[in-house]
Protein backbone atom coordinates (compact mmCIF):
# COMPACT_ATOMS: atom_id res chain seq x y z
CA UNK A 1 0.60 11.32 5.22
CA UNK A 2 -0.38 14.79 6.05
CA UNK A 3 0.30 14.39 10.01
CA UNK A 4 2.20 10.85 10.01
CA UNK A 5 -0.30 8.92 13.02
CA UNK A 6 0.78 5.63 12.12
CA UNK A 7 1.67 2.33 10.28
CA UNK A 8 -1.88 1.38 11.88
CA UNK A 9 -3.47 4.00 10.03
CA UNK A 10 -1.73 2.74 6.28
CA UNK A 11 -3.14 -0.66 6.76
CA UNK A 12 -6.65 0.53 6.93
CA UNK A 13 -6.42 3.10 4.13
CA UNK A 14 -4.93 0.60 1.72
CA UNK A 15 -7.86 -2.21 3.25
CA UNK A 16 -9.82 0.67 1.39
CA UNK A 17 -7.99 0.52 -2.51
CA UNK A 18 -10.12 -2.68 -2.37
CA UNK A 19 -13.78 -1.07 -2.40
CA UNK A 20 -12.01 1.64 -4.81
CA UNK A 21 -10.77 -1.05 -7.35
CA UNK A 22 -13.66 -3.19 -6.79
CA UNK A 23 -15.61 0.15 -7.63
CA UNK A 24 -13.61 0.63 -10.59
CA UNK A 25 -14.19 -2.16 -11.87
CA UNK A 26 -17.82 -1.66 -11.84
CA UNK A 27 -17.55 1.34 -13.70
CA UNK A 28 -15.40 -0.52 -15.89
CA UNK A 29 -14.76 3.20 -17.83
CA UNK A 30 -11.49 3.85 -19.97
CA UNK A 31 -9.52 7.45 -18.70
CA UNK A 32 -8.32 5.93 -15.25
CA UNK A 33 -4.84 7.25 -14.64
CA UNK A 34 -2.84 4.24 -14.72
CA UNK A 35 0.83 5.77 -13.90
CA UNK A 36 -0.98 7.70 -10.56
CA UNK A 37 -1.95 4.65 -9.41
CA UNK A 38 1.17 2.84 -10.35
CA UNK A 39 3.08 5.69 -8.57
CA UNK A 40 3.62 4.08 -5.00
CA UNK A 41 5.20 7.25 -3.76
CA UNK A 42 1.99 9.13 -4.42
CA UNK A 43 -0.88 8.20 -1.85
CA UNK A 44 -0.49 9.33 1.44
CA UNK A 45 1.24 6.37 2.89
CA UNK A 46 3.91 6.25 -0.35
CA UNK A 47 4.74 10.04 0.54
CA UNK A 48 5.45 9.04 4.03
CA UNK A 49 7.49 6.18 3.55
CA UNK A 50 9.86 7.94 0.99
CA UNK A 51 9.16 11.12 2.61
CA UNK A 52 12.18 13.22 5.28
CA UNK A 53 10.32 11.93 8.20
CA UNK A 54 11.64 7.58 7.89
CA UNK A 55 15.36 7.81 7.92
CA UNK A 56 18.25 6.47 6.00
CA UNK A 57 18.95 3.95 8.88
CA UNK A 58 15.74 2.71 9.11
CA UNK A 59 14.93 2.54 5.43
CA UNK A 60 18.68 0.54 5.30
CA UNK A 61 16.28 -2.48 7.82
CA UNK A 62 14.86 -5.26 6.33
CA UNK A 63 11.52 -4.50 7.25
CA UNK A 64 11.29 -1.44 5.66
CA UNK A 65 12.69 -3.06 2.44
CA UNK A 66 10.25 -5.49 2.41
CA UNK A 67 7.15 -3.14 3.04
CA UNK A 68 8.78 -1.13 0.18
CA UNK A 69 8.95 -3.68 -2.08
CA UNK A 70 5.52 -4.39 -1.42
CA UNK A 71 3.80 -1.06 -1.35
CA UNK A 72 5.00 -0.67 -5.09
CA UNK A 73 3.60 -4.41 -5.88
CA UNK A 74 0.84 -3.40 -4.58
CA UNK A 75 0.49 -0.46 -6.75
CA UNK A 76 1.21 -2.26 -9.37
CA UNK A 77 -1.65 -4.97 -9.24
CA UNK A 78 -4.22 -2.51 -8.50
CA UNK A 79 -3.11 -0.71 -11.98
CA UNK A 80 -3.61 -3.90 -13.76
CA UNK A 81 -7.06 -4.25 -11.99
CA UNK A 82 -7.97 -1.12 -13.41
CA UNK A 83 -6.81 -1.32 -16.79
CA UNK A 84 -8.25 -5.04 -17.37
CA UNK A 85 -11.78 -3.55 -16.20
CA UNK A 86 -10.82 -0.58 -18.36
CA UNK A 87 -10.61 -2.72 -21.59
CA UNK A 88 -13.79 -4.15 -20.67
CA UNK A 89 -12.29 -7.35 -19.11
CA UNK A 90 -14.57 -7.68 -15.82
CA UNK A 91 -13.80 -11.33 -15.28
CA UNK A 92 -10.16 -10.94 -15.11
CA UNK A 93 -10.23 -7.58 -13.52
CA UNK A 94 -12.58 -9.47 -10.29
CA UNK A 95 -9.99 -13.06 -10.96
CA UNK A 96 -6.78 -10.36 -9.97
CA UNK A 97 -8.47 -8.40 -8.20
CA UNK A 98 -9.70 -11.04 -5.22
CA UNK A 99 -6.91 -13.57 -6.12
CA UNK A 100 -3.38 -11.80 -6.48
CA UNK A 101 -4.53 -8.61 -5.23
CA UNK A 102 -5.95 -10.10 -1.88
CA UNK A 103 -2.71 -11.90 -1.39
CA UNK A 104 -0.43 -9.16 -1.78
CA UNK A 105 -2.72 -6.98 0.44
CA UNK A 106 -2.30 -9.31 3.15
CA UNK A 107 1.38 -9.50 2.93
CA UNK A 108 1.94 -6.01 2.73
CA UNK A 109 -0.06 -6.08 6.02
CA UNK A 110 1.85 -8.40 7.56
CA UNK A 111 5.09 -6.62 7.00
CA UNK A 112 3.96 -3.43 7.86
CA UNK A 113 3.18 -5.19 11.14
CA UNK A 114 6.26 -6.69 11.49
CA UNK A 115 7.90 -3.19 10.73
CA UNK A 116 5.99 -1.91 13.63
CA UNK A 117 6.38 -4.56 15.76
CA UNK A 118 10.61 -3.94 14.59
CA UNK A 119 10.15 -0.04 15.19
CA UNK A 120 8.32 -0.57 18.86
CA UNK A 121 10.81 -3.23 20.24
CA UNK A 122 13.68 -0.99 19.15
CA UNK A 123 12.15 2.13 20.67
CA UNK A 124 12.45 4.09 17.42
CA UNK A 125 8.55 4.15 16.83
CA UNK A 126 8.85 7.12 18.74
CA UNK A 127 11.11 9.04 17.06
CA UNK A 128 9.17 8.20 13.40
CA UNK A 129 5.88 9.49 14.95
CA UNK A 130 4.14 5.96 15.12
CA UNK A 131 2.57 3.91 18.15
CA UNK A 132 2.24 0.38 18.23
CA UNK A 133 -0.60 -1.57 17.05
CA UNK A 134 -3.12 -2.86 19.36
């Protein structure tokens, strides 16, 4: 993120992928750059979280594994949303994009929550630039 505010912030922007995919879709339009929006380190919150600014201890924590792993799942569904619609396959583009796509939108959520929640109760939200949710 340009100025880091907060995991807060990350949730809502990636709430927003969905009216971009679900747009997408409705273009339904081949030329889409697949590998961009594969690339979890590219949108702002990807460039923060394997940015200087989260450390080597912290990225060593569970929680940040687990958002991690998630973030680039996440990625990764929304480029097969894209390139189904792409192709001219609507039905399965909406079927992944408000089954599998929901689902792993939510958990990401959830563990970037629980990553907070980690980073607030161990005083280190500070010291990454974030401020618990609430």
């Amino acid at each position: 993120m340009h100025k880091v505010a907060d995991i807060e912030e990350a949730i809502g922007s990636h709430a927003m992928w969905m009216s971009h995919l679900r747009q997408a879709v409705l273009e339904a339009q081949p030329g889409f750059d697949l590998e961009s929006i594969r690339a979890a380190d590219q949108c702002d919150f990807g460039k923060w979280l394997y940015g200087p600014r989260v450390s080597e201890e912290d990225r060593g924590t569970p929680e940040y594994q687990a958002v991690e792993r998630l973030h680039s799942e996440f990625h990764e569904l929304a480029a097969q949303v894209v390139e189904l619609a792409a192709v001219g396959q609507t039905a399965e583009a909406y079927g992944l994009l408000y089954g599998d796509y929901v689902t792993m939108s939510g958990r990401l959520a959830l563990a970037m929550r629980a990553w907070q929640e980690s980073l607030s109760t161990s005083g280190r939200s500070a010291e990454l630039g974030l401020r618990p949710a609430g």
